[in-house]
PDB file of N, CA and C in Angstrom:
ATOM      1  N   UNK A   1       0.851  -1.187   0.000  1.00  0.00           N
ATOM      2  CA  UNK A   1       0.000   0.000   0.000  1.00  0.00           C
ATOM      3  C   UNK A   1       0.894   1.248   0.000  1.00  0.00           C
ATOM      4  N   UNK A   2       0.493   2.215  -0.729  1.00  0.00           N
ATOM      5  CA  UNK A   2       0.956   3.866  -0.481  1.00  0.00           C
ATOM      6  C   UNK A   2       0.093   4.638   0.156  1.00  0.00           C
ATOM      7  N   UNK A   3       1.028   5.225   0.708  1.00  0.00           N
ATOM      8  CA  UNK A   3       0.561   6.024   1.923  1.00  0.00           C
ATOM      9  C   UNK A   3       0.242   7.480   1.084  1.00  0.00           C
ATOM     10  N   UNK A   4      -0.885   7.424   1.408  1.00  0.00           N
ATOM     11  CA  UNK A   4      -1.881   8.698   0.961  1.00  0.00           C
ATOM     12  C   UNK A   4      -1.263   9.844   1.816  1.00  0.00           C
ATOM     13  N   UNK A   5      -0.750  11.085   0.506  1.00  0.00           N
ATOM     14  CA  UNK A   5       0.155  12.510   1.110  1.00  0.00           C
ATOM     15  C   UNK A   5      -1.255  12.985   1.704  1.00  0.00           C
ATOM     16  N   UNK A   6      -2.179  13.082   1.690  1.00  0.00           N
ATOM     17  CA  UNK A   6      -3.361  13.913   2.772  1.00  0.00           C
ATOM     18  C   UNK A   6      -2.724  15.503   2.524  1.00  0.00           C
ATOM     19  N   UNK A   7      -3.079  16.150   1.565  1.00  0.00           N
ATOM     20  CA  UNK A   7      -2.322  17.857   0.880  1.00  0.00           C
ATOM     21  C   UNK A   7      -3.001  18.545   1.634  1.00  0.00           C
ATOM     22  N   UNK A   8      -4.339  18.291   1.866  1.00  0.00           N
ATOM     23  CA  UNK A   8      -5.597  18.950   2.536  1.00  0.00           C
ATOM     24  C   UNK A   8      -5.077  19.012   4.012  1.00  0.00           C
ATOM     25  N   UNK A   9      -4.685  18.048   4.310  1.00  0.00           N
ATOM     26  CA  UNK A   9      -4.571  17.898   5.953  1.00  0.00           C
ATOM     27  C   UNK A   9      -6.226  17.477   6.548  1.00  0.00           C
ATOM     28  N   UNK A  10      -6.749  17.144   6.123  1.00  0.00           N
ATOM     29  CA  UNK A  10      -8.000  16.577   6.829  1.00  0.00           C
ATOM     30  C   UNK A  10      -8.671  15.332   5.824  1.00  0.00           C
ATOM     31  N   UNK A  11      -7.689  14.090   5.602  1.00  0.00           N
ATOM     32  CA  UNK A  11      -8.783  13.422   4.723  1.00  0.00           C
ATOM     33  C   UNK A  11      -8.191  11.999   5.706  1.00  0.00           C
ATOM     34  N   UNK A  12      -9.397  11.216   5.863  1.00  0.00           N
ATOM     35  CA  UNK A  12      -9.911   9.953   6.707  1.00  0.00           C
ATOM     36  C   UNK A  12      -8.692   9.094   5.419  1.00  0.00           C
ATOM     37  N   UNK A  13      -8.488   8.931   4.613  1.00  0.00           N
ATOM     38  CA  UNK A  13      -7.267   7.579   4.013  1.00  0.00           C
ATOM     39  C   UNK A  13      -6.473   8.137   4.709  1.00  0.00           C
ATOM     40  N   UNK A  14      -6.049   6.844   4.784  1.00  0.00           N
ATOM     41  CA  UNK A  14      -4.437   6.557   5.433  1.00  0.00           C
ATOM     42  C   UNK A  14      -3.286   6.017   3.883  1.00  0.00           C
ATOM     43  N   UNK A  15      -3.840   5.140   3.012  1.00  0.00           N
ATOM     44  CA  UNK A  15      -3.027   4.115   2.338  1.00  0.00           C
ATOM     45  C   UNK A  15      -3.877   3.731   1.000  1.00  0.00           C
ATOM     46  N   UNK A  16      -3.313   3.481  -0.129  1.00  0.00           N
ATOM     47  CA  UNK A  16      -4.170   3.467  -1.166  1.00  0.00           C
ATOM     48  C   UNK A  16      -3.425   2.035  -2.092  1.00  0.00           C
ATOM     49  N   UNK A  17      -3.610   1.363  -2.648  1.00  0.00           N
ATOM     50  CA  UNK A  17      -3.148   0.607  -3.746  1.00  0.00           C
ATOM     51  C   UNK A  17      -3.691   0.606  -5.006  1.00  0.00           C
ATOM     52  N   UNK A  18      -3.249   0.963  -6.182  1.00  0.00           N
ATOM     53  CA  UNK A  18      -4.112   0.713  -7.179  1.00  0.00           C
ATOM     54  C   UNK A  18      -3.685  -0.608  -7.847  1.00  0.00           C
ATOM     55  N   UNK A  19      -4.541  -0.877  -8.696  1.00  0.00           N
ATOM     56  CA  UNK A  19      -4.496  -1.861  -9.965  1.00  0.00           C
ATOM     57  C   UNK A  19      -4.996  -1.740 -11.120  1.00  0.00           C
ATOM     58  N   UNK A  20      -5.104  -2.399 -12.205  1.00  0.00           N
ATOM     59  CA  UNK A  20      -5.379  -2.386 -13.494  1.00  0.00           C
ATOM     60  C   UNK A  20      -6.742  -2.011 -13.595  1.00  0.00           C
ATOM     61  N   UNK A  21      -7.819  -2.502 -12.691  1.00  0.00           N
ATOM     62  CA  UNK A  21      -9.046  -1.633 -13.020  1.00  0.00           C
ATOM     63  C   UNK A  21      -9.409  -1.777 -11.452  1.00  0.00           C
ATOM     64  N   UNK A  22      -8.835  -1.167 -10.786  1.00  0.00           N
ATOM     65  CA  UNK A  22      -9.596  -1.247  -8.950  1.00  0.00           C
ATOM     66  C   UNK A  22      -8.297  -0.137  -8.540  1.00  0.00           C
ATOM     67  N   UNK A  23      -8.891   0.292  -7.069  1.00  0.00           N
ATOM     68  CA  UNK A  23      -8.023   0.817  -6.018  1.00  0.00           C
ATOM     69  C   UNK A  23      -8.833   0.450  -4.918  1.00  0.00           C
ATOM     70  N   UNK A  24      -7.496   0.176  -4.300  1.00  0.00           N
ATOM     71  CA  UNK A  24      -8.279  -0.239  -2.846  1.00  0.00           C
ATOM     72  C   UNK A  24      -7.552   0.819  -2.155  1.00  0.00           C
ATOM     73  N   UNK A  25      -8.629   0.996  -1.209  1.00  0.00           N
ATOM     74  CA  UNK A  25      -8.630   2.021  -0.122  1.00  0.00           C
ATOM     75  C   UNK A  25      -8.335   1.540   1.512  1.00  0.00           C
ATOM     76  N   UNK A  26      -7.420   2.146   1.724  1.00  0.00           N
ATOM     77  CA  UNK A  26      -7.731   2.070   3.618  1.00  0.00           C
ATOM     78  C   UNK A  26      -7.253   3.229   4.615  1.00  0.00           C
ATOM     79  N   UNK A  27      -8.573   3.380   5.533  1.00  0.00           N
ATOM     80  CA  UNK A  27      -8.608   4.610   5.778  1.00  0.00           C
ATOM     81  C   UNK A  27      -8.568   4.458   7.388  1.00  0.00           C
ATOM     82  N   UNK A  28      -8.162   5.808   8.264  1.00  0.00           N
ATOM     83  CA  UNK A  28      -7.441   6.342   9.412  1.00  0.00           C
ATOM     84  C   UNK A  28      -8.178   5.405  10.331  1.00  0.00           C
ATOM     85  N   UNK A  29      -9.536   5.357  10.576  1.00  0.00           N
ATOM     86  CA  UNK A  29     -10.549   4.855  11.735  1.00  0.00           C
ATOM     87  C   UNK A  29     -10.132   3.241  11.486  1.00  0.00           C
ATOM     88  N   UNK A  30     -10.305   2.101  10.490  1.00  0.00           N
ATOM     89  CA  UNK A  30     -10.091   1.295  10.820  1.00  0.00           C
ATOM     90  C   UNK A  30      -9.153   0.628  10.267  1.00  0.00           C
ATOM     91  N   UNK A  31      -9.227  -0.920  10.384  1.00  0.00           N
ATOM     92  CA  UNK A  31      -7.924  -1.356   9.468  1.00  0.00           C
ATOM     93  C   UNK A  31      -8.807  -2.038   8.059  1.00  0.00           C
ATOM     94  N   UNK A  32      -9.415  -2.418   7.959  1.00  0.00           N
ATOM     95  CA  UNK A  32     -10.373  -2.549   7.101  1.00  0.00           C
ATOM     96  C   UNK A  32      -9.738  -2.088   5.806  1.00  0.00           C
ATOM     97  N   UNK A  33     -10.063  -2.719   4.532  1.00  0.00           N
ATOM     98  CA  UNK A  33      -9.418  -1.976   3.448  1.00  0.00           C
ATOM     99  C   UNK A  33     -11.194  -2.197   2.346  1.00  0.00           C
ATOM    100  N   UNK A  34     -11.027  -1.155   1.778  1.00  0.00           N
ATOM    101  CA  UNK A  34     -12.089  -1.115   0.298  1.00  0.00           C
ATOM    102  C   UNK A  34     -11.635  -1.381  -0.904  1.00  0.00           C
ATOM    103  N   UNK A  35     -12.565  -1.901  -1.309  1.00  0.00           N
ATOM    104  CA  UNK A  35     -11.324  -2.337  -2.986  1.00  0.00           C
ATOM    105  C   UNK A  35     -12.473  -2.021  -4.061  1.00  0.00           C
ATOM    106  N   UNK A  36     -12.530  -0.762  -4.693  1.00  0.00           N
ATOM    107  CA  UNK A  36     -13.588  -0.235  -5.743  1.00  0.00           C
ATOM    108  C   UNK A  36     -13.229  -0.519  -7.113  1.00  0.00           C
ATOM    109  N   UNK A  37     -13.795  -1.298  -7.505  1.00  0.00           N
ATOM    110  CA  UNK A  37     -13.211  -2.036  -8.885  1.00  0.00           C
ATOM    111  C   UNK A  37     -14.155  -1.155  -9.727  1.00  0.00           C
ATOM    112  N   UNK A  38     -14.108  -1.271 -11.414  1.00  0.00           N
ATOM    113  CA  UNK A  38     -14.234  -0.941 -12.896  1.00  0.00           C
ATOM    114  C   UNK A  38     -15.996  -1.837 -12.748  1.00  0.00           C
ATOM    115  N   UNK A  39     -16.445  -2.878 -12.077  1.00  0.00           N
ATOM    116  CA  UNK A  39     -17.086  -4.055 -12.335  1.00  0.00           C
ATOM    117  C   UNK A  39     -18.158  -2.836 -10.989  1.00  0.00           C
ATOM    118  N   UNK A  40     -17.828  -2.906  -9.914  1.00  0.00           N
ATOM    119  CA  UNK A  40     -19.279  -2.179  -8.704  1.00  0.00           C
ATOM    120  C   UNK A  40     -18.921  -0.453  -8.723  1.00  0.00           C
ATOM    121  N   UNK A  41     -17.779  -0.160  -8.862  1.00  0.00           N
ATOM    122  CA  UNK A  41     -17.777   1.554  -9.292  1.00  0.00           C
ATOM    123  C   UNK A  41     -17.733   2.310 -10.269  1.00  0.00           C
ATOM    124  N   UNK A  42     -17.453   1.878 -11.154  1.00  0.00           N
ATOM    125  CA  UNK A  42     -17.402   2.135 -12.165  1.00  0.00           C
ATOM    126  C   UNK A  42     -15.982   2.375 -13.029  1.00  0.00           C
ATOM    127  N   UNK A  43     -15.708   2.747 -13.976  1.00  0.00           N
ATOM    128  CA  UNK A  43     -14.277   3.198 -14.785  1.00  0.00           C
ATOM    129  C   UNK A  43     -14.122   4.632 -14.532  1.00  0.00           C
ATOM    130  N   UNK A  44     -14.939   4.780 -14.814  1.00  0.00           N
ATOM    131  CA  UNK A  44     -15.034   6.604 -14.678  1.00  0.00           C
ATOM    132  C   UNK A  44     -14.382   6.833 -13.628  1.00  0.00           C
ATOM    133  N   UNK A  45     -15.159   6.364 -12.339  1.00  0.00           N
ATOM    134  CA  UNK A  45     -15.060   6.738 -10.863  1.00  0.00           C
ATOM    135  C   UNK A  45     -14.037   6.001 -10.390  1.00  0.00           C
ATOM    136  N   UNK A  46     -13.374   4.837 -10.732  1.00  0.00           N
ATOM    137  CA  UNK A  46     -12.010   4.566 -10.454  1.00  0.00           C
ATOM    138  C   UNK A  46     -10.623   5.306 -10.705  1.00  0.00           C
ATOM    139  N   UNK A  47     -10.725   5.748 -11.989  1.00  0.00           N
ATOM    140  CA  UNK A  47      -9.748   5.885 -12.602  1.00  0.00           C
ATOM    141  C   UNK A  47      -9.957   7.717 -11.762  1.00  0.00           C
ATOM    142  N   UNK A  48     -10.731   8.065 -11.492  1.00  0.00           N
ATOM    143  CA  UNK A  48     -10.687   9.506 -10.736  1.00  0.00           C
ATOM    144  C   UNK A  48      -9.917   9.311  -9.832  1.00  0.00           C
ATOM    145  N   UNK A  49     -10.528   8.476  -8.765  1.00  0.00           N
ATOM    146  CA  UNK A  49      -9.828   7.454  -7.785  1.00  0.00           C
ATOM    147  C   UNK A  49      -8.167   7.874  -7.851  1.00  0.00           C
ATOM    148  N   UNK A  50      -7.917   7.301  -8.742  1.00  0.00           N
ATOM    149  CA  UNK A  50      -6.210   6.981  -8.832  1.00  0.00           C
ATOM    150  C   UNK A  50      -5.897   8.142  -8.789  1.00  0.00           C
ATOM    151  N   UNK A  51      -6.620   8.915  -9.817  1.00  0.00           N
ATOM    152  CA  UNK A  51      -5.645  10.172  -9.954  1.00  0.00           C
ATOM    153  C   UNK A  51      -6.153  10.876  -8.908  1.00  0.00           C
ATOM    154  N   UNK A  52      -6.265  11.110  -7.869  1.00  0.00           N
ATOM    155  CA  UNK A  52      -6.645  11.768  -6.926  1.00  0.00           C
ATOM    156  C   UNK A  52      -5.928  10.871  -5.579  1.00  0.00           C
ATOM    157  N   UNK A  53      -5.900   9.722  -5.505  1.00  0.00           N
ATOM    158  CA  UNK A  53      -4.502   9.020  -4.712  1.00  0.00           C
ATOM    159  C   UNK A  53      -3.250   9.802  -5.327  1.00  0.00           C
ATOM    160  N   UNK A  54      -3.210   9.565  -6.025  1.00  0.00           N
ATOM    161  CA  UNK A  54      -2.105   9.971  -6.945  1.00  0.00           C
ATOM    162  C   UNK A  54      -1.387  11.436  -6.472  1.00  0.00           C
ATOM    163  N   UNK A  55      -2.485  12.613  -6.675  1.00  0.00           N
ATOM    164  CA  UNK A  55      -2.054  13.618  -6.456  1.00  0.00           C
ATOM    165  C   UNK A  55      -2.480  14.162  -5.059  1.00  0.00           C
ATOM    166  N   UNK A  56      -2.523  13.008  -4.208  1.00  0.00           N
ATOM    167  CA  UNK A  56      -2.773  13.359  -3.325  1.00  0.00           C
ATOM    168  C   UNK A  56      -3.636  13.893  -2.318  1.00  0.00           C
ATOM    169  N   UNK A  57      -4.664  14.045  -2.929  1.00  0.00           N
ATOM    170  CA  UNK A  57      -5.957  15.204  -2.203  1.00  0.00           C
ATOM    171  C   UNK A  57      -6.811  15.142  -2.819  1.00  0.00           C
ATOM    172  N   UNK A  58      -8.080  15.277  -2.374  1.00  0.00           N
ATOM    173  CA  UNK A  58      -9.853  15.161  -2.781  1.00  0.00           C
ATOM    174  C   UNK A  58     -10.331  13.405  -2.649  1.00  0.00           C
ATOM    175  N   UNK A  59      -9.554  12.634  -2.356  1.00  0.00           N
ATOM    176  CA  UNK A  59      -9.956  11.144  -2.424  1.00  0.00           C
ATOM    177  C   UNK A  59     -10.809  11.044  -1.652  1.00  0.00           C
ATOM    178  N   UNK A  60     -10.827  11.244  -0.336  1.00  0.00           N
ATOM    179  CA  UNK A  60     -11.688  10.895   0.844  1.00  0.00           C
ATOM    180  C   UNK A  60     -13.123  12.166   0.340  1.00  0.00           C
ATOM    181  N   UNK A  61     -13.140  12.958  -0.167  1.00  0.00           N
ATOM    182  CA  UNK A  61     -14.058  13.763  -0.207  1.00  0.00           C
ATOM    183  C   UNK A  61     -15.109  13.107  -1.570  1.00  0.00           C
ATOM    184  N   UNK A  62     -14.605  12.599  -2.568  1.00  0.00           N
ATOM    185  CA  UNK A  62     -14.862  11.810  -3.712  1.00  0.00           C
ATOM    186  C   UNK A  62     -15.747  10.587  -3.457  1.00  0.00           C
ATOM    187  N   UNK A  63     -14.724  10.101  -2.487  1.00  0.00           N
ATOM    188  CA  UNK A  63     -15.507   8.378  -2.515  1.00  0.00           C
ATOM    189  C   UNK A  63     -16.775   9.195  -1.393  1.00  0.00           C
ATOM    190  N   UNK A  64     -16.637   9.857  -0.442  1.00  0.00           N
ATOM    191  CA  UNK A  64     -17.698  10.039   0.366  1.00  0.00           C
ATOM    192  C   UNK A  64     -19.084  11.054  -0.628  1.00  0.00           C
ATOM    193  N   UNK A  65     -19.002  11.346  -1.677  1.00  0.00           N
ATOM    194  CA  UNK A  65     -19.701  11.790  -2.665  1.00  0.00           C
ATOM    195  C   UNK A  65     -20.329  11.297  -3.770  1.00  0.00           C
ATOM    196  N   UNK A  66     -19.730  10.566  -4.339  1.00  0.00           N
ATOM    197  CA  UNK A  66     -19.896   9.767  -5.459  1.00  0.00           C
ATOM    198  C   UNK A  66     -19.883   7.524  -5.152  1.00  0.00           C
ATOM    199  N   UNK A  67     -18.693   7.460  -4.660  1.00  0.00           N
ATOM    200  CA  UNK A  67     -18.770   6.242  -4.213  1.00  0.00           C
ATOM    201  C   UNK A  67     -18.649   5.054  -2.968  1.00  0.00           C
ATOM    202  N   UNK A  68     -19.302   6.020  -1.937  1.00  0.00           N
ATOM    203  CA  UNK A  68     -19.339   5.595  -0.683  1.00  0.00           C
ATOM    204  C   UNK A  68     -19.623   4.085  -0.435  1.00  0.00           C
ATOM    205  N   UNK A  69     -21.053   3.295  -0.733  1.00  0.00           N
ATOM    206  CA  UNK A  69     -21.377   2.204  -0.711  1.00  0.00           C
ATOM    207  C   UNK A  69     -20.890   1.288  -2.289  1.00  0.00           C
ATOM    208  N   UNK A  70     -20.095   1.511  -2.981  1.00  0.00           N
ATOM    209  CA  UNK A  70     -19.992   0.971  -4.193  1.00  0.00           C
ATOM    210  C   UNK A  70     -18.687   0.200  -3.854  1.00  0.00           C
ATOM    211  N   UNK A  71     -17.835  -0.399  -3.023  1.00  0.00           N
ATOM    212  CA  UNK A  71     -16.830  -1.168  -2.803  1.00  0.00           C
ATOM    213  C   UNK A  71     -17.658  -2.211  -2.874  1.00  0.00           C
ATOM    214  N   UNK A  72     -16.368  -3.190  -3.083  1.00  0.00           N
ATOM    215  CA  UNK A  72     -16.630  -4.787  -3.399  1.00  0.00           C
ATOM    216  C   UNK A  72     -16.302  -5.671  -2.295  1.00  0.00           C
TER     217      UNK A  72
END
């Protein structure tokens, strides 16, 4: 896992992994991990996903907007 830079200073991930069509998520409160695949979130909303692990900031605000209950 990579450790999510948090740019904002206030976002609940801790750690992110991506893959070929998923990212899994795991965030500050538990140890628990989410894994939002291409197949229950969509492509669109994955691939935002990444790039927003990626650059660091808006992830936790995203999935709590768009794909909160859509992990696998």
């Amino acid at each position: 896992m990579n450790k999510y830079r948090n740019l904002d200073g206030d976002s609940g991930v801790d750690s992110y992994e991506i893959g070929n069509d998923y990212i899994t998520v795991k965030f500050n409160k538990n140890y628990r991990t989410y894994t939002y695949s291409y197949a229950k979130a969509g492509e669109n909303n994955v691939e935002e996903m990444k790039s927003l692990a990626i650059n660091g900031a808006g992830l936790n605000a995203f999935i709590n907007k768009y794909v909160r209950n859509l992990f696998d």
